[in-house]
Protein backbone atom coordinates (compact mmCIF):
# COMPACT_ATOMS: atom_id res chain seq x y z
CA UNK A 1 20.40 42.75 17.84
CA UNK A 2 23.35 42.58 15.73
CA UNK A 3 22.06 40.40 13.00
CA UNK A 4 19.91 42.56 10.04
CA UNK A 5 17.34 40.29 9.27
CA UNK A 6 13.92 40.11 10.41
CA UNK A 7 13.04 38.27 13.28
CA UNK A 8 10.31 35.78 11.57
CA UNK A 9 13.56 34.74 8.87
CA UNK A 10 16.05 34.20 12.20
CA UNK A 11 12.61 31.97 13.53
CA UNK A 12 12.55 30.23 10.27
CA UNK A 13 16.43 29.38 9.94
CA UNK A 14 15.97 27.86 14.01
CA UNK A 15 12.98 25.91 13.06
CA UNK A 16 14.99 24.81 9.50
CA UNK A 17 17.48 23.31 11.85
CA UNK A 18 15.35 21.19 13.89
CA UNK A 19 13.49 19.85 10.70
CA UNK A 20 17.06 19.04 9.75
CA UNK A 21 17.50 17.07 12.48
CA UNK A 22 14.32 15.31 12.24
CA UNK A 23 14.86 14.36 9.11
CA UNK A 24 18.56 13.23 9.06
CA UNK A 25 17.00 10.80 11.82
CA UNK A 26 14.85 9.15 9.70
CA UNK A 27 17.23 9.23 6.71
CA UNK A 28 20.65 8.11 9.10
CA UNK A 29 18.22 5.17 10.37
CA UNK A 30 17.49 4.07 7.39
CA UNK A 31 20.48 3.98 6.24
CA UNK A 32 21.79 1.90 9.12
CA UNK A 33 18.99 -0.63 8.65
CA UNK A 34 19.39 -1.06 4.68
CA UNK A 35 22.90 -1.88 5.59
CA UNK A 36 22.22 -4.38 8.23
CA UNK A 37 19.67 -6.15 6.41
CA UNK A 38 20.89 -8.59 3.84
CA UNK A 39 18.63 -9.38 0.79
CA UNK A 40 16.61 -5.92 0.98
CA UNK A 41 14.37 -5.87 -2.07
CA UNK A 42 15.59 -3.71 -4.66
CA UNK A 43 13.51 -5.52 -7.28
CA UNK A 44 10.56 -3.11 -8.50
CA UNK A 45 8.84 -6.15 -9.59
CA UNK A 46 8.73 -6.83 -5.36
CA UNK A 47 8.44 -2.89 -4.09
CA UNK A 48 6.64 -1.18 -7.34
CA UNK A 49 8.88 1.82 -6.70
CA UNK A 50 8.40 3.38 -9.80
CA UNK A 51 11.52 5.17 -10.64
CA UNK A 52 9.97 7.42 -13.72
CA UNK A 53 6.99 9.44 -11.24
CA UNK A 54 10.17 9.62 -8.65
CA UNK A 55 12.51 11.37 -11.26
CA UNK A 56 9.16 13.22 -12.33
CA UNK A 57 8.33 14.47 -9.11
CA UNK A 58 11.61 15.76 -8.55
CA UNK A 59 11.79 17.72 -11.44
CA UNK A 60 8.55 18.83 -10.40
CA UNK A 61 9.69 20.31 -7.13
CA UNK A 62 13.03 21.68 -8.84
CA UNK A 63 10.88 23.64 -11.10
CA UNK A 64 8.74 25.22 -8.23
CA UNK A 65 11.78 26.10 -5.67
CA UNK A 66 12.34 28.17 -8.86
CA UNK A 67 8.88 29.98 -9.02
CA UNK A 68 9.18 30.68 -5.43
CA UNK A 69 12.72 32.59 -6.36
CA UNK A 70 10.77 34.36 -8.99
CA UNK A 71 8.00 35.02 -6.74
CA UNK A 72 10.95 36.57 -4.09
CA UNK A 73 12.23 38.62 -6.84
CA UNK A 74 9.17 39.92 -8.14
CA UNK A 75 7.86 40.91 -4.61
CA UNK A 76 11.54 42.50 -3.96
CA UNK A 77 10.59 44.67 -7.25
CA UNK A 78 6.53 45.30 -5.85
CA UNK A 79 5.40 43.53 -9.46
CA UNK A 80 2.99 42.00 -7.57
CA UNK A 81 1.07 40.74 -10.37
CA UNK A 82 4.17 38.73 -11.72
CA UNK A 83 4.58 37.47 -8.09
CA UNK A 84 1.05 36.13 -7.75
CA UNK A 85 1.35 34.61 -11.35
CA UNK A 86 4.33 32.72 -9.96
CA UNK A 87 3.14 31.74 -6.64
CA UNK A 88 0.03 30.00 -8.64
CA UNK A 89 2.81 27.94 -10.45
CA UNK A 90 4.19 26.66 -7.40
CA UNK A 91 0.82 25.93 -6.10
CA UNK A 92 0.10 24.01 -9.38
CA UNK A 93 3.22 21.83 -9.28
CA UNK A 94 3.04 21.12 -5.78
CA UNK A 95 -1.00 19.55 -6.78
CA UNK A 96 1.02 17.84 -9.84
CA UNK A 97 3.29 16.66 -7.12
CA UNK A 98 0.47 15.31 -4.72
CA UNK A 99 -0.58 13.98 -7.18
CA UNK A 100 1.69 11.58 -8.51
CA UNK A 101 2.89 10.87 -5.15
CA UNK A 102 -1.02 9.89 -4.49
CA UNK A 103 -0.66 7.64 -7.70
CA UNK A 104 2.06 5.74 -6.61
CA UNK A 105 0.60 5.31 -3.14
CA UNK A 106 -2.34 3.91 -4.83
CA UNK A 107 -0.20 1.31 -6.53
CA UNK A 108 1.57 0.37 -3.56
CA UNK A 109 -2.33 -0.14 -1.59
CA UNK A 110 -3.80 -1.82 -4.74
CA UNK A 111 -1.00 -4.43 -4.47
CA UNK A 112 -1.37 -4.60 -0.84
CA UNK A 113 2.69 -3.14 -0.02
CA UNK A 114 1.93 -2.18 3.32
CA UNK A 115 3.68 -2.38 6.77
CA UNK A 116 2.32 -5.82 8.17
CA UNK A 117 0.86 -6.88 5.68
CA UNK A 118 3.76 -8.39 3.32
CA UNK A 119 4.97 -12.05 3.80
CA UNK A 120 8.58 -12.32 4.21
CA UNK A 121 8.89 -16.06 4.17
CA UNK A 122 7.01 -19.01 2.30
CA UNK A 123 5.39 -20.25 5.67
CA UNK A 124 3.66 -16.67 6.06
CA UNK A 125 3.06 -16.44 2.36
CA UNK A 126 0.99 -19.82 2.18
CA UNK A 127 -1.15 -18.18 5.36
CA UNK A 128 -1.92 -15.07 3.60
CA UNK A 129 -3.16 -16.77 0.76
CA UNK A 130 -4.88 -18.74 3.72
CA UNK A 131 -6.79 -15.97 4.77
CA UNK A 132 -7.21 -13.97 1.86
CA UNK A 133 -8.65 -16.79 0.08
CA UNK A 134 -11.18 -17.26 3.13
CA UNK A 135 -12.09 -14.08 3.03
CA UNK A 136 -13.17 -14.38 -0.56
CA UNK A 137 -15.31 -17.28 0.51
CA UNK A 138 -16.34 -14.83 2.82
CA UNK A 139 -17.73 -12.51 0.74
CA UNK A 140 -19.00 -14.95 -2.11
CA UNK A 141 -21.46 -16.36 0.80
CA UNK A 142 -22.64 -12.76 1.89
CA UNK A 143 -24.10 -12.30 -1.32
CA UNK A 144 -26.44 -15.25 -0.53
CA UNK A 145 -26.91 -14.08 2.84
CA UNK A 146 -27.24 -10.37 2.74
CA UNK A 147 -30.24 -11.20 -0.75
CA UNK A 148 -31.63 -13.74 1.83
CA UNK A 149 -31.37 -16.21 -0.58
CA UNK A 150 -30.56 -18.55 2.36
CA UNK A 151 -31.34 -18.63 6.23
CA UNK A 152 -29.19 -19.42 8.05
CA UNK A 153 -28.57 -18.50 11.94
CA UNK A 154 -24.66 -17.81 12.16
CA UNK A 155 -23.89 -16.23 8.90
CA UNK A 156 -19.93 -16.40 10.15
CA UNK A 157 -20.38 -20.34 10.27
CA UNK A 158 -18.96 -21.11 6.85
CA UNK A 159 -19.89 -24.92 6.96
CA UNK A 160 -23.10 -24.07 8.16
CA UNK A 161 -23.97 -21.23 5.01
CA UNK A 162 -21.99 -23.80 2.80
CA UNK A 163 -24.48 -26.90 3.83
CA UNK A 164 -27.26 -24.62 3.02
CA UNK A 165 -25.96 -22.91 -0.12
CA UNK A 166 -25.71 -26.70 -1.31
CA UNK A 167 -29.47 -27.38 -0.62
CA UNK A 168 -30.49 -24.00 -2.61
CA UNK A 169 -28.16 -24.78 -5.17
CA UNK A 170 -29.83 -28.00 -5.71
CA UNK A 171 -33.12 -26.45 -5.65
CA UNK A 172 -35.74 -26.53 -8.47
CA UNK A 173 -37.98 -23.67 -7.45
CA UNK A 174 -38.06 -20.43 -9.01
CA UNK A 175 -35.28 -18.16 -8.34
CA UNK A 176 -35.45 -14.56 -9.69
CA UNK A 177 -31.96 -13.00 -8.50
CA UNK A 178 -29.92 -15.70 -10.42
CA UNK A 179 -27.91 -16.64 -7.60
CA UNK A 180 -29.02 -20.16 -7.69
CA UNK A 181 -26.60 -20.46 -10.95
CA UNK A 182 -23.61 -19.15 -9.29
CA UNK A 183 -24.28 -21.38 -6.11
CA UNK A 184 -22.35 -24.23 -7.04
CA UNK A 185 -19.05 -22.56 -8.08
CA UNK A 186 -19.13 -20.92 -4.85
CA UNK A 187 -20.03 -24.12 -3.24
CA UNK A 188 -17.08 -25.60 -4.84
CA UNK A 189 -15.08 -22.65 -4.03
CA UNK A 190 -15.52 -23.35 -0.51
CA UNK A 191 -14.32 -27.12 -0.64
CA UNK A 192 -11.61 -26.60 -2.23
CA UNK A 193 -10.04 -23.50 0.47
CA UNK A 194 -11.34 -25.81 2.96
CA UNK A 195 -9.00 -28.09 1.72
CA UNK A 196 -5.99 -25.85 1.21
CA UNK A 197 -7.03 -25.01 4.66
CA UNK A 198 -6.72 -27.81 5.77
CA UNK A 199 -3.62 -28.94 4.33
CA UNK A 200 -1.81 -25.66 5.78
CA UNK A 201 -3.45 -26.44 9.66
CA UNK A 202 -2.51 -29.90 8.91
CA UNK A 203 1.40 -29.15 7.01
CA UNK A 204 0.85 -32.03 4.74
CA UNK A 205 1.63 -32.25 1.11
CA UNK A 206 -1.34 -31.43 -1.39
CA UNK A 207 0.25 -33.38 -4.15
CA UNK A 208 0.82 -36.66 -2.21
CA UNK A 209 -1.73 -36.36 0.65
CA UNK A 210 -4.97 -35.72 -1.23
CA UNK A 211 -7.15 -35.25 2.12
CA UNK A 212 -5.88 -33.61 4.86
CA UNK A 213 -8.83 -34.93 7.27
CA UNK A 214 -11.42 -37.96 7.86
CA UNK A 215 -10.72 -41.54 8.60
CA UNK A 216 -8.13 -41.86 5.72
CA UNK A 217 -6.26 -39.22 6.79
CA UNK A 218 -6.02 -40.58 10.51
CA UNK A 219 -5.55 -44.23 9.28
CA UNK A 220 -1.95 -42.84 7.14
CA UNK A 221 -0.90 -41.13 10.22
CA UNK A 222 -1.42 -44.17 12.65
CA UNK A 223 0.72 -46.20 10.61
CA UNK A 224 3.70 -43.94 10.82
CA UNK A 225 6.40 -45.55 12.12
CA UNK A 226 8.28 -43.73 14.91
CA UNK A 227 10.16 -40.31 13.10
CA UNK A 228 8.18 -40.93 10.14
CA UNK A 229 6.18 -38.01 9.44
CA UNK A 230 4.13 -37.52 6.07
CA UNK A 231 4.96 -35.45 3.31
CA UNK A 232 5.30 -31.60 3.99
CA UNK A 233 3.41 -29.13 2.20
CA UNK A 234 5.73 -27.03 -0.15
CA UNK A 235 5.01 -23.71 -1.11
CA UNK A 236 5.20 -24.78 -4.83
CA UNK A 237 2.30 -26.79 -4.27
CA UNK A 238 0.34 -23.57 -2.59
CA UNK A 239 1.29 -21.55 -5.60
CA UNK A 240 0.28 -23.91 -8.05
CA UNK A 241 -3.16 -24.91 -6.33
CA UNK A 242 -4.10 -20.75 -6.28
CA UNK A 243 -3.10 -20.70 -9.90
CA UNK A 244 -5.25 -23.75 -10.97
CA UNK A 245 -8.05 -21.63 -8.55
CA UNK A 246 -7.82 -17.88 -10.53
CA UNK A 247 -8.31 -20.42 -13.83
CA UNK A 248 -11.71 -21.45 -13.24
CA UNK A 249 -14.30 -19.66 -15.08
CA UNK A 250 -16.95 -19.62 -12.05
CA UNK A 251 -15.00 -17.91 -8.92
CA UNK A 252 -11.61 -17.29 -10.71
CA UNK A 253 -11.98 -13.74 -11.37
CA UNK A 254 -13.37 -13.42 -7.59
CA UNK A 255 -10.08 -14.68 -6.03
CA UNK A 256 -7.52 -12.89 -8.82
CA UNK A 257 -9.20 -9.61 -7.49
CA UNK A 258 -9.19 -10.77 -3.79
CA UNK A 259 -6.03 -13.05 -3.21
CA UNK A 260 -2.35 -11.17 -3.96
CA UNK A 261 0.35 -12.59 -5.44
CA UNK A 262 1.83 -15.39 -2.46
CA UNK A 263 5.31 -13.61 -3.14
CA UNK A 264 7.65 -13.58 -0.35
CA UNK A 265 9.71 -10.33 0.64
CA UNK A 266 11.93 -10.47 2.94
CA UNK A 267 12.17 -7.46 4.77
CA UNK A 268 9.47 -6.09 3.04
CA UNK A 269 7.60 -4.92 6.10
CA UNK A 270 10.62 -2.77 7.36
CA UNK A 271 11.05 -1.31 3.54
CA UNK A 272 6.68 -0.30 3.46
CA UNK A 273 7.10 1.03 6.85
CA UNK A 274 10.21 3.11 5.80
CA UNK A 275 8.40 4.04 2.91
CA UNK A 276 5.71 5.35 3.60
CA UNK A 277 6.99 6.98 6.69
CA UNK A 278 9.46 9.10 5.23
CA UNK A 279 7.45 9.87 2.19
CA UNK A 280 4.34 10.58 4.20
CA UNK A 281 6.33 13.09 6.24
CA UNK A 282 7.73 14.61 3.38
CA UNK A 283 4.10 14.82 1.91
CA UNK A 284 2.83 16.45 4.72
CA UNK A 285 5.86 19.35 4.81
CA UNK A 286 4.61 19.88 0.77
CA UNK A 287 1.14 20.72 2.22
CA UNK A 288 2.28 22.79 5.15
CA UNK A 289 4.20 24.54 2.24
CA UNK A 290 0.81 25.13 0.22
CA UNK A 291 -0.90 26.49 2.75
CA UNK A 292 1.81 29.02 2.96
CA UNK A 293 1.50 29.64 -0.26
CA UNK A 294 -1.98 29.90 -0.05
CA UNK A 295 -2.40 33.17 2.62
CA UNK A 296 -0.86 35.50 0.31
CA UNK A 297 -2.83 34.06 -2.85
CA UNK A 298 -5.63 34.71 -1.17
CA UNK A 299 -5.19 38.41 -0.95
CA UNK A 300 -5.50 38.35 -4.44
CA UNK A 301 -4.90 42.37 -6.27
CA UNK A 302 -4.41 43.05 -2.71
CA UNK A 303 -0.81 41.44 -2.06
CA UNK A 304 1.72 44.35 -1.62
CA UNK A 305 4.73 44.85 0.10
CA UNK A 306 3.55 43.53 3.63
CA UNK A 307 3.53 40.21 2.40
CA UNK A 308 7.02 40.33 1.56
CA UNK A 309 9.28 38.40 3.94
CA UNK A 310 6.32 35.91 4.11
CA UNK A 311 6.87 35.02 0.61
CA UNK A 312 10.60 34.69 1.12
CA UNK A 313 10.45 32.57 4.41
CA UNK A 314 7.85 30.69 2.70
CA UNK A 315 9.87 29.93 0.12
CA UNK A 316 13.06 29.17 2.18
CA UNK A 317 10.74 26.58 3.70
CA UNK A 318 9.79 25.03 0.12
CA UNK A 319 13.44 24.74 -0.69
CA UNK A 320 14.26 23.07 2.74
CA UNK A 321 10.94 20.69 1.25
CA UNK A 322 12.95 20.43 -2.43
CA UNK A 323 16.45 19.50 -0.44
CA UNK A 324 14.55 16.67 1.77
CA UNK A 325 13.43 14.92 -1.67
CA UNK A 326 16.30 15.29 -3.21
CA UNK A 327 17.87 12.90 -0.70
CA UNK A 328 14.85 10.74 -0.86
CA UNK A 329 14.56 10.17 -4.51
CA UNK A 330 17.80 8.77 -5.38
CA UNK A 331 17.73 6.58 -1.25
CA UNK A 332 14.57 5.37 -1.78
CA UNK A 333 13.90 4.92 -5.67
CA UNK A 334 17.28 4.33 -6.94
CA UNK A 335 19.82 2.56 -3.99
């Protein structure tokens, strides 16, 4: 009763605090975890953070919290044109906003930084490439399938399409799609992941173990004495092997598109997740904010007076929004 302000700013200033709170959680655990966690990448080579759209974005949103005062002032004064024309601005910035933010999420997607999916060690960077290079094989093969340029029962069998891609390959008959040219690179393509494949199943060294299977293979294993084991595979050797792979003018271009750089990161998975958790969030607060922004907009020559204290809580709201990314930026981009 005793406090003279309107009852939706005292609801706003309550729910301010417990947005507080939620985010000094994320930003205080964060904070505990960079600290605890040795060898975090800071290297935008490793994380493509990229510091320029950060610093760009917060200018950005340092511009708008200023509209919105305009906006305040203007309403306060019923020049409710002005205030309209300066509500647009902040609705503008915040798209310019969204929309670097979505260009930097796009970069962090394109080269696959994402919770999960980042190896942190050699061991799990040599499967990746495991698995992403089988899943180009993958998709080489479905081009055969899917144009029925081949019949085969178990499309998923990969020895199965390969023994028949070999046959159609070898082919003389008429072939009007073309594929029968590309068959043999993709042929090839599959012996030589089987291989790798092999090798990593197998942990024996490319370079000095040439075949990872058959009765050569078994015959260099029996004859280890007892402790002896054969030569590891090193991740070098992976790295190398993908390299000589993206060089070949038939199915390189197919795997540098498909197979990421076998980097490791260590921690990376708890920096993506951290990432995109707090910036998602924050992303999602600078929408609830446009909408907002968006109710007295749409009343177009209409606004008046009414509309008001919903332009000032709104904007109390945005600067709570500006504050929150001004504790990101320099955590996230710059630490």
């Amino acid at each position: 009763m005793g406090i003279p302000i309107p009852n939706s700013k005292l609801g706003l200033w309550l729910f301010l605090g417990t947005e507080i709170m939620f985010f000094t959680a994320f930003i205080g655990a964060y904070i505990v975890l960079r600290i605890g966690s040795p060898g975090w990448p800071t290297d935008t080579a490793d994380t493509h953070i990229l510091v320029f759209w950060g610093g760009f974005n917060t200018f950005v949103l340092i511009v708008s919290s200023y509209c919105v005062v305009v906006a305040h002032e203007a309403m306060a004064k019923r020049d409710f044109s002005r205030a309209r024309q300066y509500l647009t601005y902040t609705m503008a910035l915040a798209f310019v906003f969204l929309g670097v933010k979505s260009y930097e999420y796009y970069g962090k997607f394109s080269h696959d930084i994402l919770p999960s999916h980042i190896a942190e060690t050699p061991t799990q960077a040599i499967n990746k490439v495991d698995r992403e290079l089988e899943q180009v094989v993958r998709e080489r093969f479905a081009i055969y399938t899917d144009a029925k340029a081949i019949d085969v029962a178990q499309p998923n069998d990969l020895a199965t399409v390969s023994a028949q891609l070999d046959v159609f390959a070898k082919d003389t008959g008429e072939d009007d799609s073309g594929l029968r040219i590309s068959a043999p690179g993709d042929v090839a393509l599959y012996s030589k992941w089987q291989n790798l494949h092999q090798h990593i199943v197998a942990n024996v060294s490319l370079d000095e173990v040439p075949v990872a299977t058959g009765p050569g293979y078994l015959a260099d294993r029996a004859a280890l004495q007892e402790g002896e084991t054969l030569p590891v595979l090193e991740f070098a050797e992976v790295t190398a092997e993908l390299e000589r792979l993206k060089s070949n003018e038939v199915y390189g271009p197919a795997i540098q598109a498909g197979v990421f750089d076998p980097h490791p990161v260590l921690y990376g998975n708890l920096f993506a997740s951290i990432y995109f958790l707090m910036t998602g969030f924050h992303a999602i607060h600078v929408i609830v904010g446009m909408i907002l922004f968006a109710r007295p907009l749409l009343q177009g020559s209409n606004l008046d007076e009414k509309w008001t204290d919903w332009v000032e809580n709104s904007g109390l709201y945005w600067h709570f929004v500006d504050l929150v990314w001004i504790f990101l930026f320099p955590l996230l981009y710059i630490a």
